[in-house]
Protein backbone atom coordinates (compact mmCIF):
# COMPACT_ATOMS: atom_id res chain seq x y z
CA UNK A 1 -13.57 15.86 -4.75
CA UNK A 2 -10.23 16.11 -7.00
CA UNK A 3 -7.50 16.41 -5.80
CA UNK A 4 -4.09 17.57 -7.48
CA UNK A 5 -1.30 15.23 -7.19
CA UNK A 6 1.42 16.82 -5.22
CA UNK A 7 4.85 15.23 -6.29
CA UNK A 8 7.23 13.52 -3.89
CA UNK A 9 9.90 16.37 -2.57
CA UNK A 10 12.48 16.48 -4.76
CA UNK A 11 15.20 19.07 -3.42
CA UNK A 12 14.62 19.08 0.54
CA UNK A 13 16.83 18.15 3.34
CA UNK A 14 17.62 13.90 3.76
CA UNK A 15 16.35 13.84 7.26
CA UNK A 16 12.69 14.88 5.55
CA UNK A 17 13.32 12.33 2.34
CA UNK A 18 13.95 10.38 4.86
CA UNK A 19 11.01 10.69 6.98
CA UNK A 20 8.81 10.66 3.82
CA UNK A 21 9.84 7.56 2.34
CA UNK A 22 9.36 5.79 5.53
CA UNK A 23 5.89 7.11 6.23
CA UNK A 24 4.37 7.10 2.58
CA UNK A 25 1.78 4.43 1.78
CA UNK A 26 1.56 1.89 -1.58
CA UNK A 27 -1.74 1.58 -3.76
CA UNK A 28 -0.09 -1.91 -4.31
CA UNK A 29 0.23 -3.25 -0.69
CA UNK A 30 -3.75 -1.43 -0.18
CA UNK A 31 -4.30 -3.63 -3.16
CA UNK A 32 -3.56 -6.86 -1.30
CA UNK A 33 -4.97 -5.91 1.97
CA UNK A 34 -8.12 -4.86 -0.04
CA UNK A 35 -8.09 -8.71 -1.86
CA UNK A 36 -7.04 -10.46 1.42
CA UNK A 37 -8.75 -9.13 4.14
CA UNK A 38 -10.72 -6.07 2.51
CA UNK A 39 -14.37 -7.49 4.13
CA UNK A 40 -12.52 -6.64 7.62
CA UNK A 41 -11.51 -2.90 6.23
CA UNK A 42 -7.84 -3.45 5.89
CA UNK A 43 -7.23 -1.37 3.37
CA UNK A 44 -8.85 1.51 5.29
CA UNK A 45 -7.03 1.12 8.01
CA UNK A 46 -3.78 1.12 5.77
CA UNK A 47 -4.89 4.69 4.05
CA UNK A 48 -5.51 5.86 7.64
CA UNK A 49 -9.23 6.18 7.63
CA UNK A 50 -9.85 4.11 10.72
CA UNK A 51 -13.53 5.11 11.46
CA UNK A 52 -14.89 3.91 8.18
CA UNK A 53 -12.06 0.56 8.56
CA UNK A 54 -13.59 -0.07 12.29
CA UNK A 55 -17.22 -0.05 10.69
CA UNK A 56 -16.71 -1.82 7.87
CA UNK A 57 -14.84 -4.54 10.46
CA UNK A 58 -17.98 -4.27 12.30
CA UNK A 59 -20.38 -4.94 9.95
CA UNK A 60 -18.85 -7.78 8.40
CA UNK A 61 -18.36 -9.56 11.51
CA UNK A 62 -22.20 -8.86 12.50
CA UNK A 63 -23.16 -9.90 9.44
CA UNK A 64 -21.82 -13.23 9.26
CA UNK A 65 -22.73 -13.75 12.99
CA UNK A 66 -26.71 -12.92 11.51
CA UNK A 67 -26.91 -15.00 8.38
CA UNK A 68 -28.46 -17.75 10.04
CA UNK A 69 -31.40 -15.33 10.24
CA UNK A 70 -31.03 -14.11 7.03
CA UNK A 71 -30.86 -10.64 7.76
CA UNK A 72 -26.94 -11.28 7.65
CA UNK A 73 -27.20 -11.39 3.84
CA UNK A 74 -28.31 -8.12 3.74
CA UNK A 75 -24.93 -6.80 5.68
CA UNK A 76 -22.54 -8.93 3.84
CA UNK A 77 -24.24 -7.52 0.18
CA UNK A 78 -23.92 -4.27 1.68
CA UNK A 79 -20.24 -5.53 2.91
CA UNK A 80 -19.25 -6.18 -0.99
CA UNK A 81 -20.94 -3.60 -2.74
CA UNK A 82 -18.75 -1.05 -0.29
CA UNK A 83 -16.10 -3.28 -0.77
CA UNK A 84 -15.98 -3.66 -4.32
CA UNK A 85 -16.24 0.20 -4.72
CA UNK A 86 -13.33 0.64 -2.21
CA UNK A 87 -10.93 -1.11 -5.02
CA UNK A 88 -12.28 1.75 -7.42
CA UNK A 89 -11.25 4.53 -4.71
CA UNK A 90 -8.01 3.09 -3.23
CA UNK A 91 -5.48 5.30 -5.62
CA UNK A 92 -7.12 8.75 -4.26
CA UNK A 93 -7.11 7.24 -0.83
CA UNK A 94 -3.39 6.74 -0.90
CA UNK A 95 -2.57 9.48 -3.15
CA UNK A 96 -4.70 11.53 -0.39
CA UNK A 97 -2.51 10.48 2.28
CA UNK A 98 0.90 10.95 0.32
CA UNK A 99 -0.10 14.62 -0.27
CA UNK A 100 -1.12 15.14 3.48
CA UNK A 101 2.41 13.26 4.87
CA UNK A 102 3.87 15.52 2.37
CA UNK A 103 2.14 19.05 3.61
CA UNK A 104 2.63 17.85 7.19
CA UNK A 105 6.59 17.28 6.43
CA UNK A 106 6.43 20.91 5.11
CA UNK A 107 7.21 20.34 1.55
């Protein structure tokens, strides 16, 4: 799903600026909670996607509990694939936000 990139308000009141440049996200601090603690979802909880941040938290923390079974190994190469793909997706996942903070601040 594209999405077109809606520019940061340019002539609106400062209280709005304001509240925009306080509330917008990075793609390079997602980038370092993806590297740093990305297995636990960090990232996704940065772009505001909880639900799929809580799994993804879940699943790598039952997987590493279950390796000693083996089955674990399954979860944690499902864990990177997802992952992995996440630092392919992270610039529409902040952009995504960015344009939402900017139709809920009525740009």
């Amino acid at each position: 799903m594209a999405e077109a990139f809606v520019s940061a308000p340019s002539a609106a009141d400062p209280r709005t600026l304001m509240l925009y440049d306080a509330n917008k996200k990075s793609a390079g601090i997602a980038y370092l909670l993806w590297f740093f603690v990305g297995l636990l979802g960090g990232h996704r909880f940065y772009a505001g996607r909880s639900g799929s941040g809580a799994c993804l938290a879940v699943l790598s923390i039952l997987s590493f509990l279950t390796t000693f079974i083996a089955i674990g190994f399954v979860g944690l190469l499902v864990v990177g694939v997802w992952v992995l793909v996440d630092a392919f997706l992270i610039p529409g996942m902040i952009q995504h936000h960015n344009n939402q903070l900017i139709q809920r601040l009525g740009f």
